[in-house]
C-alpha atoms as a PDB file:
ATOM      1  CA  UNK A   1     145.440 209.832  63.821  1.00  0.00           C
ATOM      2  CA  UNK A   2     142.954 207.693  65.354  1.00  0.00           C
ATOM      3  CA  UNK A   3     139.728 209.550  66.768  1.00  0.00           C
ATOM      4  CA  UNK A   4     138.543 209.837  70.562  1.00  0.00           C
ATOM      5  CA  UNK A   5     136.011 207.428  69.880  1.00  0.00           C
ATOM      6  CA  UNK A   6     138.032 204.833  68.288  1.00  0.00           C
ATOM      7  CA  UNK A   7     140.340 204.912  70.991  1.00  0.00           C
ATOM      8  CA  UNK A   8     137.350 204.556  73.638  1.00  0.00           C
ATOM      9  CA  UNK A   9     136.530 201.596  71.595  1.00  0.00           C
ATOM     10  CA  UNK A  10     139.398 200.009  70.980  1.00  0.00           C
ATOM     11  CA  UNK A  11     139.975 200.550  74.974  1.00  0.00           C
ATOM     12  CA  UNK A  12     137.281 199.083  76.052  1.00  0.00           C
ATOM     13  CA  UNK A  13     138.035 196.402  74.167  1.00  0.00           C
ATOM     14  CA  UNK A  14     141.342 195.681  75.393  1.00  0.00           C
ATOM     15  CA  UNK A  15     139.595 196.005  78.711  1.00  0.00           C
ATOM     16  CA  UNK A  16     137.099 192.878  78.071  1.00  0.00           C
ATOM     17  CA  UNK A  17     140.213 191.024  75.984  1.00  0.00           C
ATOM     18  CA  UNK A  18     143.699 191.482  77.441  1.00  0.00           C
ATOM     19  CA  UNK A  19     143.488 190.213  80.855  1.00  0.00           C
ATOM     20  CA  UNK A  20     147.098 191.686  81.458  1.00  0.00           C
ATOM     21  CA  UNK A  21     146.200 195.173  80.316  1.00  0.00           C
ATOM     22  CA  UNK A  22     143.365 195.537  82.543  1.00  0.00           C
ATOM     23  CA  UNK A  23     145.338 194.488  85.412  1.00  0.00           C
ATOM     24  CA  UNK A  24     148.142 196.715  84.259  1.00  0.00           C
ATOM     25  CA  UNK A  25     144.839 199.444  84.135  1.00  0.00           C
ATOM     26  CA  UNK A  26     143.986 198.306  87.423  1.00  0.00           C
ATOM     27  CA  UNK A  27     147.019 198.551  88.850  1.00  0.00           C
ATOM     28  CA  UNK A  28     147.215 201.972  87.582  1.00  0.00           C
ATOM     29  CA  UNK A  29     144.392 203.222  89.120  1.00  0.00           C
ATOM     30  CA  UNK A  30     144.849 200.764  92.541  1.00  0.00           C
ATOM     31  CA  UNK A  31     141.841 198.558  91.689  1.00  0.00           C
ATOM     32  CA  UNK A  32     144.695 195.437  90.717  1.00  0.00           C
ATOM     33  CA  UNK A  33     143.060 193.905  94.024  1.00  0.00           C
ATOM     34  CA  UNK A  34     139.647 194.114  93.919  1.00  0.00           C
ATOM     35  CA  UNK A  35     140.041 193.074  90.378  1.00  0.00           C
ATOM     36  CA  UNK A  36     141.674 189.862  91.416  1.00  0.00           C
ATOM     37  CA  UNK A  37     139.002 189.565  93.962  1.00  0.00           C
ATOM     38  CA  UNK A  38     136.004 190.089  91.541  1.00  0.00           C
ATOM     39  CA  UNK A  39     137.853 187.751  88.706  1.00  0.00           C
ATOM     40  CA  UNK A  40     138.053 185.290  91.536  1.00  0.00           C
ATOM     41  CA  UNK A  41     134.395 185.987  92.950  1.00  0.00           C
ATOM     42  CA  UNK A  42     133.297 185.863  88.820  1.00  0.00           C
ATOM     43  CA  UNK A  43     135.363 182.339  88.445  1.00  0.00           C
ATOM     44  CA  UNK A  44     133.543 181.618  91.515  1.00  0.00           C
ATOM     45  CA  UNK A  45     130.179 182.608  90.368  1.00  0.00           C
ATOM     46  CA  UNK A  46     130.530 180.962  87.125  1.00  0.00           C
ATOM     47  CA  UNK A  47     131.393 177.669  88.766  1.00  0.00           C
ATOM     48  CA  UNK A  48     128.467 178.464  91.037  1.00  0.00           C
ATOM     49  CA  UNK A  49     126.186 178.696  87.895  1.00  0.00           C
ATOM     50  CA  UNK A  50     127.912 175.580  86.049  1.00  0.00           C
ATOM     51  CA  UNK A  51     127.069 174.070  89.459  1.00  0.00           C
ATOM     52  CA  UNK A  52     123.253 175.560  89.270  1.00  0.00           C
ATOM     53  CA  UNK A  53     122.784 174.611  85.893  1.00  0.00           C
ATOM     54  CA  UNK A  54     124.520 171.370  86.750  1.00  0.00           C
ATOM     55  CA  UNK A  55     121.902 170.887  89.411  1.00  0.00           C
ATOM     56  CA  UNK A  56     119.419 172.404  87.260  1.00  0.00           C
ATOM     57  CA  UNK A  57     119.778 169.519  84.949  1.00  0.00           C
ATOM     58  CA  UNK A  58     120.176 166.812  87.605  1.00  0.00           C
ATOM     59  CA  UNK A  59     117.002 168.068  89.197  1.00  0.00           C
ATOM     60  CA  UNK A  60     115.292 167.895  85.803  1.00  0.00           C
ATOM     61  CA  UNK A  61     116.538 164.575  84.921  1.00  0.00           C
ATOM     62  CA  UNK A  62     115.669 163.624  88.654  1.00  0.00           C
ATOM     63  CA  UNK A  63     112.655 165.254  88.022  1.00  0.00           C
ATOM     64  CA  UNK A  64     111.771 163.210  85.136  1.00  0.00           C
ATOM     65  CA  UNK A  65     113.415 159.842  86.877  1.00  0.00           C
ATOM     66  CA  UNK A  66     110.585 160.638  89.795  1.00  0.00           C
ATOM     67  CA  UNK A  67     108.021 161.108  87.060  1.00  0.00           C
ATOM     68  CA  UNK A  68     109.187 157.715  85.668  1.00  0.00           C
ATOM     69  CA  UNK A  69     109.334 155.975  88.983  1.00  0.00           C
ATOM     70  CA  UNK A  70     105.819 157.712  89.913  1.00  0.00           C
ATOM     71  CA  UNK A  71     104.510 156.182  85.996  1.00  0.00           C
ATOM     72  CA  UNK A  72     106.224 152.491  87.173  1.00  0.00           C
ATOM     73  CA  UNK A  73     105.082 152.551  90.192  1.00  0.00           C
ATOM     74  CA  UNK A  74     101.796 153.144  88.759  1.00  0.00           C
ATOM     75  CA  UNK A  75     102.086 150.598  87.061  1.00  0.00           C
ATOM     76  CA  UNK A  76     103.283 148.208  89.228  1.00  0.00           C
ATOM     77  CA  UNK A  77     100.367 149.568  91.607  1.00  0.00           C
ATOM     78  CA  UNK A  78      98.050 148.230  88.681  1.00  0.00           C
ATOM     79  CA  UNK A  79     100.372 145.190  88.234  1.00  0.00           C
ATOM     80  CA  UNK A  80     100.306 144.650  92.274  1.00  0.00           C
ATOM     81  CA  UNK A  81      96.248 144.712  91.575  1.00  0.00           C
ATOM     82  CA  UNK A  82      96.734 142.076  89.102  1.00  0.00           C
ATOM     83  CA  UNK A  83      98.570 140.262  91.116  1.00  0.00           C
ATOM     84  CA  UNK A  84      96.430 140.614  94.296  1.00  0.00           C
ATOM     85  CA  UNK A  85      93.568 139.344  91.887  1.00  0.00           C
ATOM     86  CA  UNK A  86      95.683 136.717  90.630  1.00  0.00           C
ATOM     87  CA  UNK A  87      96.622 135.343  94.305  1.00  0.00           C
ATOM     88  CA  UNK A  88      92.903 135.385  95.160  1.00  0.00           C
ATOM     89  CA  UNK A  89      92.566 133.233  92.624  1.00  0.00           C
ATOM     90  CA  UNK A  90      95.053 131.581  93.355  1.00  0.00           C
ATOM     91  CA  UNK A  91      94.373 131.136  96.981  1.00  0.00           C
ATOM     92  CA  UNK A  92      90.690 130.085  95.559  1.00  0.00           C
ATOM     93  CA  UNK A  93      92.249 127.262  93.474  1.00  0.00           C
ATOM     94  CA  UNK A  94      94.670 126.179  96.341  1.00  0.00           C
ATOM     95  CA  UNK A  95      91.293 125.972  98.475  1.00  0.00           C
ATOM     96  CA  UNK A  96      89.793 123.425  95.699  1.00  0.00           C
ATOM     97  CA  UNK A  97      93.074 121.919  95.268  1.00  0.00           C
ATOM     98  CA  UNK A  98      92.589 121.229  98.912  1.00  0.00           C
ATOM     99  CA  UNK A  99      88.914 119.739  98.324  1.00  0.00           C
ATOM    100  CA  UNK A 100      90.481 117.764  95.647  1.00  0.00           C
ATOM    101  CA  UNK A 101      93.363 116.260  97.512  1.00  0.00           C
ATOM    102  CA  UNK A 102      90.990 115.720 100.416  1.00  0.00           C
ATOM    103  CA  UNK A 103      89.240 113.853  97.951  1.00  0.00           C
ATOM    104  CA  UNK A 104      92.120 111.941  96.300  1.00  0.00           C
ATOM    105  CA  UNK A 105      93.443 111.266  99.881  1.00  0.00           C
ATOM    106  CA  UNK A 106      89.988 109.673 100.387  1.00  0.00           C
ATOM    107  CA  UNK A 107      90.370 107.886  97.130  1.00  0.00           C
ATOM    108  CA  UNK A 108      93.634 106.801  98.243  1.00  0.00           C
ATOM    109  CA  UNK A 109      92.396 105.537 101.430  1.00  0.00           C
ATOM    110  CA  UNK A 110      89.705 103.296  99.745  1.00  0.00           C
ATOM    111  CA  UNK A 111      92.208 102.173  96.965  1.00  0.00           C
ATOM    112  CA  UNK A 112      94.366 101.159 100.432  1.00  0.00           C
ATOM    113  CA  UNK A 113      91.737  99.456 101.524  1.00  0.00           C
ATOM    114  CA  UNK A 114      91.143  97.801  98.301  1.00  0.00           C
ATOM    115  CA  UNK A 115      94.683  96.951  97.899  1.00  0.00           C
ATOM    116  CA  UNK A 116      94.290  95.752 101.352  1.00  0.00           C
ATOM    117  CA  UNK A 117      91.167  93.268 100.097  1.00  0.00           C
ATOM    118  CA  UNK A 118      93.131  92.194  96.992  1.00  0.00           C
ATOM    119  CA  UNK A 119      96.338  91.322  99.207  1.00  0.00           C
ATOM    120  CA  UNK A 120      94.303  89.221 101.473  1.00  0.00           C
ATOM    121  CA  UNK A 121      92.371  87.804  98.459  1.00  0.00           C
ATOM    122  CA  UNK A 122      95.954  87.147  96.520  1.00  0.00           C
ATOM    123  CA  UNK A 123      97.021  85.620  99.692  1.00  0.00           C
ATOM    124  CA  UNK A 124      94.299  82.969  99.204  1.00  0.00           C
ATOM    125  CA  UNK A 125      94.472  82.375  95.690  1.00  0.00           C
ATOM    126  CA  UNK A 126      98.315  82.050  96.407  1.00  0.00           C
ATOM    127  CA  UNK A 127      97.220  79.399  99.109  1.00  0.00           C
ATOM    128  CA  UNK A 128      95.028  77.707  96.657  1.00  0.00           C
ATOM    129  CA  UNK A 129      97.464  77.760  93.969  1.00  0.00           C
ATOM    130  CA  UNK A 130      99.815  75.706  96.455  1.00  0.00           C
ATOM    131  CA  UNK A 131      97.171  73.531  97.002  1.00  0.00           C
ATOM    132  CA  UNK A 132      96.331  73.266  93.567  1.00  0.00           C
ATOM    133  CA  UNK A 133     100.045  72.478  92.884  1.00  0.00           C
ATOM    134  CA  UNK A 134      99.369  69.909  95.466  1.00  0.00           C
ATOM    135  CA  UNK A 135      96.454  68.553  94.117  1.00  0.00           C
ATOM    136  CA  UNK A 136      97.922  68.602  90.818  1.00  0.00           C
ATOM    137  CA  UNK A 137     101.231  66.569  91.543  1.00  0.00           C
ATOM    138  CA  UNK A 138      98.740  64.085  92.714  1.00  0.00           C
ATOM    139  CA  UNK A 139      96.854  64.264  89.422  1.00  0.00           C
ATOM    140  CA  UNK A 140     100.634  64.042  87.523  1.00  0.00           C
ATOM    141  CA  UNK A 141     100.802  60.955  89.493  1.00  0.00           C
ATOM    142  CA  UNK A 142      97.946  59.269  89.064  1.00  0.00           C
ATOM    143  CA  UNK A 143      98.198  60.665  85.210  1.00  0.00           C
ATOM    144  CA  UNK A 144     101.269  58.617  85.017  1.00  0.00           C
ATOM    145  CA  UNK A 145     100.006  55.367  86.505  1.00  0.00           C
ATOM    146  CA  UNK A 146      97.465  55.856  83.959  1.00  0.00           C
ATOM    147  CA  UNK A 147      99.861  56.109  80.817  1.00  0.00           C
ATOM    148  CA  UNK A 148     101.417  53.127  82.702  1.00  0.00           C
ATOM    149  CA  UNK A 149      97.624  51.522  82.460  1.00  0.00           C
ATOM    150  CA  UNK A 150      97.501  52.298  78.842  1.00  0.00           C
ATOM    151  CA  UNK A 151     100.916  50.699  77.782  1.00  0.00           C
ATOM    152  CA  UNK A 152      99.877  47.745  79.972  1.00  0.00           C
ATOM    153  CA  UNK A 153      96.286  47.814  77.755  1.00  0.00           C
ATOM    154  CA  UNK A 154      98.388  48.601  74.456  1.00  0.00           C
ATOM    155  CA  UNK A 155     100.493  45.833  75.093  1.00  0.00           C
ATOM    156  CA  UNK A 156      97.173  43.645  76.321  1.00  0.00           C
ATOM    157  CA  UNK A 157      95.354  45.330  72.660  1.00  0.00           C
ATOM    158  CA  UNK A 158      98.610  43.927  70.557  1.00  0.00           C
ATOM    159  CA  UNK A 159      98.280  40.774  72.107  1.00  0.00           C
ATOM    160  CA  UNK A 160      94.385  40.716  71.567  1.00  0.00           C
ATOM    161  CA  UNK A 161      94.769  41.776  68.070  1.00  0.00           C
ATOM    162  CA  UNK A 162      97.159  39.205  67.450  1.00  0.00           C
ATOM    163  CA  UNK A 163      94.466  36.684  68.584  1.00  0.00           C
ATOM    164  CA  UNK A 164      91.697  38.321  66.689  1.00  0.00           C
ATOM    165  CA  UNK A 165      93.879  38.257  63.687  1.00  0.00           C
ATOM    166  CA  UNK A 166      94.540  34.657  64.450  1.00  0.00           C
ATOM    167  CA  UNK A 167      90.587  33.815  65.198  1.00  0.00           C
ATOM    168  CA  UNK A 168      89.936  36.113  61.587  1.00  0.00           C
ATOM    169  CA  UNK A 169      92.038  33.682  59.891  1.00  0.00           C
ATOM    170  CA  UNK A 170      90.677  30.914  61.486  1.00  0.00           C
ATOM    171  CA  UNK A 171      86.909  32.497  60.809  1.00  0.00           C
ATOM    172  CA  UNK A 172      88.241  33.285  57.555  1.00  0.00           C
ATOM    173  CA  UNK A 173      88.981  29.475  56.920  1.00  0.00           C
ATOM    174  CA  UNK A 174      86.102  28.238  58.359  1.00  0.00           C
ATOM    175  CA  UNK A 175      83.147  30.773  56.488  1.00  0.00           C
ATOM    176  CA  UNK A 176      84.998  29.759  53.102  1.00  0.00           C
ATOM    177  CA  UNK A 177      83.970  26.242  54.483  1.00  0.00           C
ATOM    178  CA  UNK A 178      80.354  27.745  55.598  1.00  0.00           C
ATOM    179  CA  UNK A 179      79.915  29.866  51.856  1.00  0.00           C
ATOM    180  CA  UNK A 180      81.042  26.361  50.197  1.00  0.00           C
ATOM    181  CA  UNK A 181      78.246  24.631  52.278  1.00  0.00           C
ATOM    182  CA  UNK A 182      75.853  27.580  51.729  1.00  0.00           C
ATOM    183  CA  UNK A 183      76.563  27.396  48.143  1.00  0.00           C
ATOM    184  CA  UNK A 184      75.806  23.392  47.736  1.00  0.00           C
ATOM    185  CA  UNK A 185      72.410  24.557  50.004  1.00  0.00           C
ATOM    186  CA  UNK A 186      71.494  27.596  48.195  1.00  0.00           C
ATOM    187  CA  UNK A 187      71.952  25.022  45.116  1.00  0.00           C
ATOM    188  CA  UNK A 188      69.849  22.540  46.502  1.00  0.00           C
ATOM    189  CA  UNK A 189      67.120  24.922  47.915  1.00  0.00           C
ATOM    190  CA  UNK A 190      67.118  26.325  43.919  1.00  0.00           C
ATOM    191  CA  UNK A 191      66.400  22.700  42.488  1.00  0.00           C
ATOM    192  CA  UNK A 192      64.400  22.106  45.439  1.00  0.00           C
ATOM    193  CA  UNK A 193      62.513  25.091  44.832  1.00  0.00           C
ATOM    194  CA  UNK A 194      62.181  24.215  40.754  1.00  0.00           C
ATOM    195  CA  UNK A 195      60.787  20.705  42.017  1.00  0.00           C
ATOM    196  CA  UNK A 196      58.677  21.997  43.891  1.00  0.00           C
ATOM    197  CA  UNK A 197      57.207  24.879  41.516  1.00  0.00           C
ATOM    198  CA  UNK A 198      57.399  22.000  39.141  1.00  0.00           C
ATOM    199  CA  UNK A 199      55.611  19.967  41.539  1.00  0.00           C
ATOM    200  CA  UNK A 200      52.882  21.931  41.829  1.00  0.00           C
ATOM    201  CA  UNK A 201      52.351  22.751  38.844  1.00  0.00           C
ATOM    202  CA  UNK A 202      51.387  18.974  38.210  1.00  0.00           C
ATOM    203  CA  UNK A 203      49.560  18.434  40.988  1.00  0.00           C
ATOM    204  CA  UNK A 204      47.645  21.471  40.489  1.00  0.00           C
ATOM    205  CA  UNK A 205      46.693  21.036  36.696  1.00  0.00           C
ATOM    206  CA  UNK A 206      45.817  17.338  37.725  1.00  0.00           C
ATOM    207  CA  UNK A 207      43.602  18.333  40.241  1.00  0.00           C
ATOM    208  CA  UNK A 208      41.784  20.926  38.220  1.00  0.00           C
ATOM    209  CA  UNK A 209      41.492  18.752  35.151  1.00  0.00           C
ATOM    210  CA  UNK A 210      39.525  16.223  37.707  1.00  0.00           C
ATOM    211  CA  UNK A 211      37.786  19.396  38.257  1.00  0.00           C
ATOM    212  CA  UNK A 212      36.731  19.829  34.549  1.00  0.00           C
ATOM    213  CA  UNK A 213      39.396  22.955  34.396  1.00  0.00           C
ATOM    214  CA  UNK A 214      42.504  22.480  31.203  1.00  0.00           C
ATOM    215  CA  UNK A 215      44.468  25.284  32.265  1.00  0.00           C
ATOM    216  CA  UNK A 216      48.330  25.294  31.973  1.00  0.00           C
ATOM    217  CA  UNK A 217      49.671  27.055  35.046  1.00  0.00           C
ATOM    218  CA  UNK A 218      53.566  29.036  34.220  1.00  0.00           C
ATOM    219  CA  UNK A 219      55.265  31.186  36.361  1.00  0.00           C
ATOM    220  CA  UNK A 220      54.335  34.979  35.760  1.00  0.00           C
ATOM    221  CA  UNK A 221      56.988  38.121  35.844  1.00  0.00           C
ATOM    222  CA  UNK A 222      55.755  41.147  36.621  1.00  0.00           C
ATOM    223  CA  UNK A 223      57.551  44.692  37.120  1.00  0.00           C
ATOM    224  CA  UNK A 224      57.499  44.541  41.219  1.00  0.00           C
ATOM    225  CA  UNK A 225      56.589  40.676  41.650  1.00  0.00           C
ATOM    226  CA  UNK A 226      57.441  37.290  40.866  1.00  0.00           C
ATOM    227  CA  UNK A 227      53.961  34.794  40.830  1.00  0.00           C
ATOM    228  CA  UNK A 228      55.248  31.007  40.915  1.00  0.00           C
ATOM    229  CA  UNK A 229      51.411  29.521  39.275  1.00  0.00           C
ATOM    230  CA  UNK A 230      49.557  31.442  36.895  1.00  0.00           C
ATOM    231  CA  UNK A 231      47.095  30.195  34.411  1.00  0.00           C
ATOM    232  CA  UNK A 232      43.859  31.701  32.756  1.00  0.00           C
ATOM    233  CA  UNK A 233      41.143  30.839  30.790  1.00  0.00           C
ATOM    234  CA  UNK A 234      38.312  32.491  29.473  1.00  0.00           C
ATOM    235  CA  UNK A 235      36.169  32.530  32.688  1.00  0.00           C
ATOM    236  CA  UNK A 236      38.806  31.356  35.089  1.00  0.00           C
ATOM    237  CA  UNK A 237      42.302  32.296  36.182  1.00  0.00           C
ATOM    238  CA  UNK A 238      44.132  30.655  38.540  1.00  0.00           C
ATOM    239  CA  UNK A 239      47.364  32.296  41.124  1.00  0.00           C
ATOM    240  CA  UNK A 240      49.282  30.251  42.985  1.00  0.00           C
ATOM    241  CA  UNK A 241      52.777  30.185  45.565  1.00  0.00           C
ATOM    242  CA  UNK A 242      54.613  27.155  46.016  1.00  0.00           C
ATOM    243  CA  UNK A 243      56.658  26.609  49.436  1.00  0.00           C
ATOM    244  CA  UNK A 244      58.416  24.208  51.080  1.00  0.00           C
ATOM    245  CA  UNK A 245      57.160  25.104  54.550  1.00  0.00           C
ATOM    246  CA  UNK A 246      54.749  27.630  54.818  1.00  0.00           C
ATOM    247  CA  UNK A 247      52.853  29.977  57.898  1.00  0.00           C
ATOM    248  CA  UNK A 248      50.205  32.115  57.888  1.00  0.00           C
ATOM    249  CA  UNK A 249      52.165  35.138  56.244  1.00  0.00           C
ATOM    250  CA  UNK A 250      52.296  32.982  53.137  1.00  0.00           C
ATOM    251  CA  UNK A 251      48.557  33.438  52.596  1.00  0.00           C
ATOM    252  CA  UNK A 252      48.906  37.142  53.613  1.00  0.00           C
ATOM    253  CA  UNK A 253      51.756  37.309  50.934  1.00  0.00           C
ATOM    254  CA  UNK A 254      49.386  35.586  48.163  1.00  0.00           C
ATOM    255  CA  UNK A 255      46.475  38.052  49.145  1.00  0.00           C
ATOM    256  CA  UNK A 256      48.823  41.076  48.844  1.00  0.00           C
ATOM    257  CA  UNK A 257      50.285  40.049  45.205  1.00  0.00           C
ATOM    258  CA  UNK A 258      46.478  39.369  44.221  1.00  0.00           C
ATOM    259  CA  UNK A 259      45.521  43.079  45.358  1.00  0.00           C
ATOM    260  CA  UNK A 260      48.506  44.489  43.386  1.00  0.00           C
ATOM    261  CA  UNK A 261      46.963  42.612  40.681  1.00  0.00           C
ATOM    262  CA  UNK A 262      43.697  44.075  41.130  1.00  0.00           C
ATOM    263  CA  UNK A 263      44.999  47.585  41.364  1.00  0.00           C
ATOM    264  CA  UNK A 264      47.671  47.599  38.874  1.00  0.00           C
ATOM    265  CA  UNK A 265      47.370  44.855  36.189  1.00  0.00           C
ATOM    266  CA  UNK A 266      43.590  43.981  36.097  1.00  0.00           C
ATOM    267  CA  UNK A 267      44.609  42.301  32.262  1.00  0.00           C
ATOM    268  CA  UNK A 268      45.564  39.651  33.896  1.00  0.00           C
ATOM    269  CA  UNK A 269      42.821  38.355  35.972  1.00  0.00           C
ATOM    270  CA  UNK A 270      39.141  37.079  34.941  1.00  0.00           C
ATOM    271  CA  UNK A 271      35.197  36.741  35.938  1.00  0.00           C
ATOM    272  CA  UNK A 272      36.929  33.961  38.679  1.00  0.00           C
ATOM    273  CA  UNK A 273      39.663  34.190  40.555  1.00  0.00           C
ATOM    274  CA  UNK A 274      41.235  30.757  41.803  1.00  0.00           C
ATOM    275  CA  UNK A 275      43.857  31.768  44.975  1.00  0.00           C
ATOM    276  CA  UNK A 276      46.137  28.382  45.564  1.00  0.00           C
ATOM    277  CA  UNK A 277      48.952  27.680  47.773  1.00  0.00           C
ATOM    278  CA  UNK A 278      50.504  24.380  47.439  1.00  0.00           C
ATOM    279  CA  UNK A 279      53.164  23.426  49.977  1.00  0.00           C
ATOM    280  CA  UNK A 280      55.115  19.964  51.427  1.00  0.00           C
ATOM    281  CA  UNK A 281      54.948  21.203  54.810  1.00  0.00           C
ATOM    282  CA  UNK A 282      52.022  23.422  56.831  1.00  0.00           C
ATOM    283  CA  UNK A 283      51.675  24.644  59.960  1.00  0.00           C
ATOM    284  CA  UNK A 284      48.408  24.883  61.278  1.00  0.00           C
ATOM    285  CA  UNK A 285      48.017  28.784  61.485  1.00  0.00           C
ATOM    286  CA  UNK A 286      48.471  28.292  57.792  1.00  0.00           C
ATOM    287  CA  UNK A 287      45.673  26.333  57.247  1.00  0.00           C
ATOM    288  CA  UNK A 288      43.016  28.209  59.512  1.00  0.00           C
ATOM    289  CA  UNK A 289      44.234  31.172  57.758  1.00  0.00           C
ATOM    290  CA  UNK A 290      43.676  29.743  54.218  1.00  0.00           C
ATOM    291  CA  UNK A 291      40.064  29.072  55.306  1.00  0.00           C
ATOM    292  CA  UNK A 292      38.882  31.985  56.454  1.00  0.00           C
ATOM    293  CA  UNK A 293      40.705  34.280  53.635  1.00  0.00           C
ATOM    294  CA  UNK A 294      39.252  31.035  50.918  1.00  0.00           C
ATOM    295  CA  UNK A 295      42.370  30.431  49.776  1.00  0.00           C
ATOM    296  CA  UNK A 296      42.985  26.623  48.503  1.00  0.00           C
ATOM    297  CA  UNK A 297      46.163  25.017  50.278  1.00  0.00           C
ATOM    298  CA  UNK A 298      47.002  21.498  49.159  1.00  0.00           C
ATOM    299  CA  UNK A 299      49.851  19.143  49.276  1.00  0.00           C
ATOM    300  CA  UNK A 300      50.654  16.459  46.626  1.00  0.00           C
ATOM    301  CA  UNK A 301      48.918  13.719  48.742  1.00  0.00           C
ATOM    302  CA  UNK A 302      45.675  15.761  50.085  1.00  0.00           C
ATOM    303  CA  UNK A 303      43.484  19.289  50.276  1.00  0.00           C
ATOM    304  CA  UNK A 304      44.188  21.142  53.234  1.00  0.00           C
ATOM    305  CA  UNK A 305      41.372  23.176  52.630  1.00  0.00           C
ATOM    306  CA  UNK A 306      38.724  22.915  50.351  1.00  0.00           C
ATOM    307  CA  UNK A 307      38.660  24.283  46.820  1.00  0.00           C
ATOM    308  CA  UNK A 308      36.466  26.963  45.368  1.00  0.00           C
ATOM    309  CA  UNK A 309      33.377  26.155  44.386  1.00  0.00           C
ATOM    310  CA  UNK A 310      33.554  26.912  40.307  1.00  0.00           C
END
């Protein structure tokens, strides 16, 4: 049998469990009602204190969402500085953006202006160019009366060439004629010439020998000239030209071949030098020259000056 004290226990118990035996208990002792009413006040006051805590926890987390806001807005105070900062610099660069496109409208104005100048000055060169075009039409014009002017001189040139080729023939012809003629002349000049040389040769030895001089007189050939009469004795030699007709530039010709002489073949020439010019025809600047340079000119028939005393 169970003791006092277990049965207070296990009562109590039942109390706190059973909901149906404490009413029945309450009942019992006429406290069913203000059970009811303190199980209801109890639900009530637990739903009060799930409320509490509820708002407990809203007021922390709104706590903590206030702490947050305070933190961003913080930061967005220190971001709002920033930005403040940044739109005074802002405002600072809008002010030299202003300088600058008061400047560039400036610019603008003079390259306007300019454009205005180059207009105008296109405008001219426009009006010269039709001018030009003008002036140039005219030149195309007179450019093709002047090809007009050359096929009228080309045609004038053919016909000209066709008469020079016709007067070259004809020239052609007649120097074959002329070189024939030359030829017999040049001919007879060259035996005239050997007569001559020939000629004087005689005449001169002849005289000399009446002079008490036996030289034979040859023609001489030397490296840079040709001496027609040239004859040497001991004592004596003689150099000599023969000509047909002769000036005063033969005696300068005979004095030049005698200095050559003198200068480069001295072998040749003796103690007495005998200068002679014999000709068929003299002028009389030939013969005052031959005096006064001593130079003994003579034709086949008479002295023209005197000799050398020997």
């Amino acid at each position: 049998m169970a003791s006092t004290e277990e049965l207070k226990s296990a009562f109590l118990e039942l109390l706190e469990k059973d909901k149906e035996f404490r009413y029945a208990v309450a009942a019992r002792i006429g406290l069913l009602e203000i059970l009811k009413r303190l199980d209801g006040i109890e639900e009530e006051q637990k739903k009060v204190w799930e409320e509490i805590r509820g708002l407990r926890e809203e007021q922390t987390r709104t706590w903590e969402e206030i702490r947050k806001v305070w933190q961003e807005i913080e930061k967005l105070r220190e971001g709002q500085n920033k930005i403040w900062e940044e739109i005074r610099r802002i405002w600072e660069e809008i002010q030299k953006l202003r300088e600058e496109q008061t400047k560039i409208w400036q610019e603008i104005r003079k390259i306007w202006q300019e454009i205005e100048k180059l207009r105008r000055e296109v405008t001219k060169i426009w009006e010269e160019i039709e001018r030009l075009r003008e002036g140039q039409n005219r030149i195309w014009e007179e450019i093709r009366k002047i090809w007009e002017e050359i096929r009228r001189l080309r045609e004038e040139q053919t016909k000209i060439w066709q008469e020079i080729r016709s007067m070259r023939e004809s020239f052609e012809r007649r120097f074959e004629r002329i070189e024939m003629r030359l030829n017999r002349v040049e001919r007879t000049l060259e035996k005239l010439t050997l007569e001559i040389e020939e000629e004087a040769r005689e005449v001169v030895e002849y005289r000399l020998r009446k002079m008490g001089i036996r030289v034979e007189l040859k023609p001489l050939s030397l490296p840079d000239m040709e001496i027609n009469l040239y004859g040497a004795t001991e004592k004596i030699c003689v150099i000599g030209e023969a000509k047909v007709r002769a000036g005063a530039s033969a005696v300068q010709e005979l004095l030049g071949k005698f200095e050559r002489m003198k200068k480069m073949y001295p072998g040749f020439l003796r103690e007495k030098v005998m200068l002679v010019l014999y000709v068929t025809t003299a002028t009389p600047d030939v013969v005052e020259e031959g005096k006064k340079r001593k130079v003994w000119i003579l034709k086949a028939t008479e002295d023209l000056t005197p000799p050398p005393a020997i």
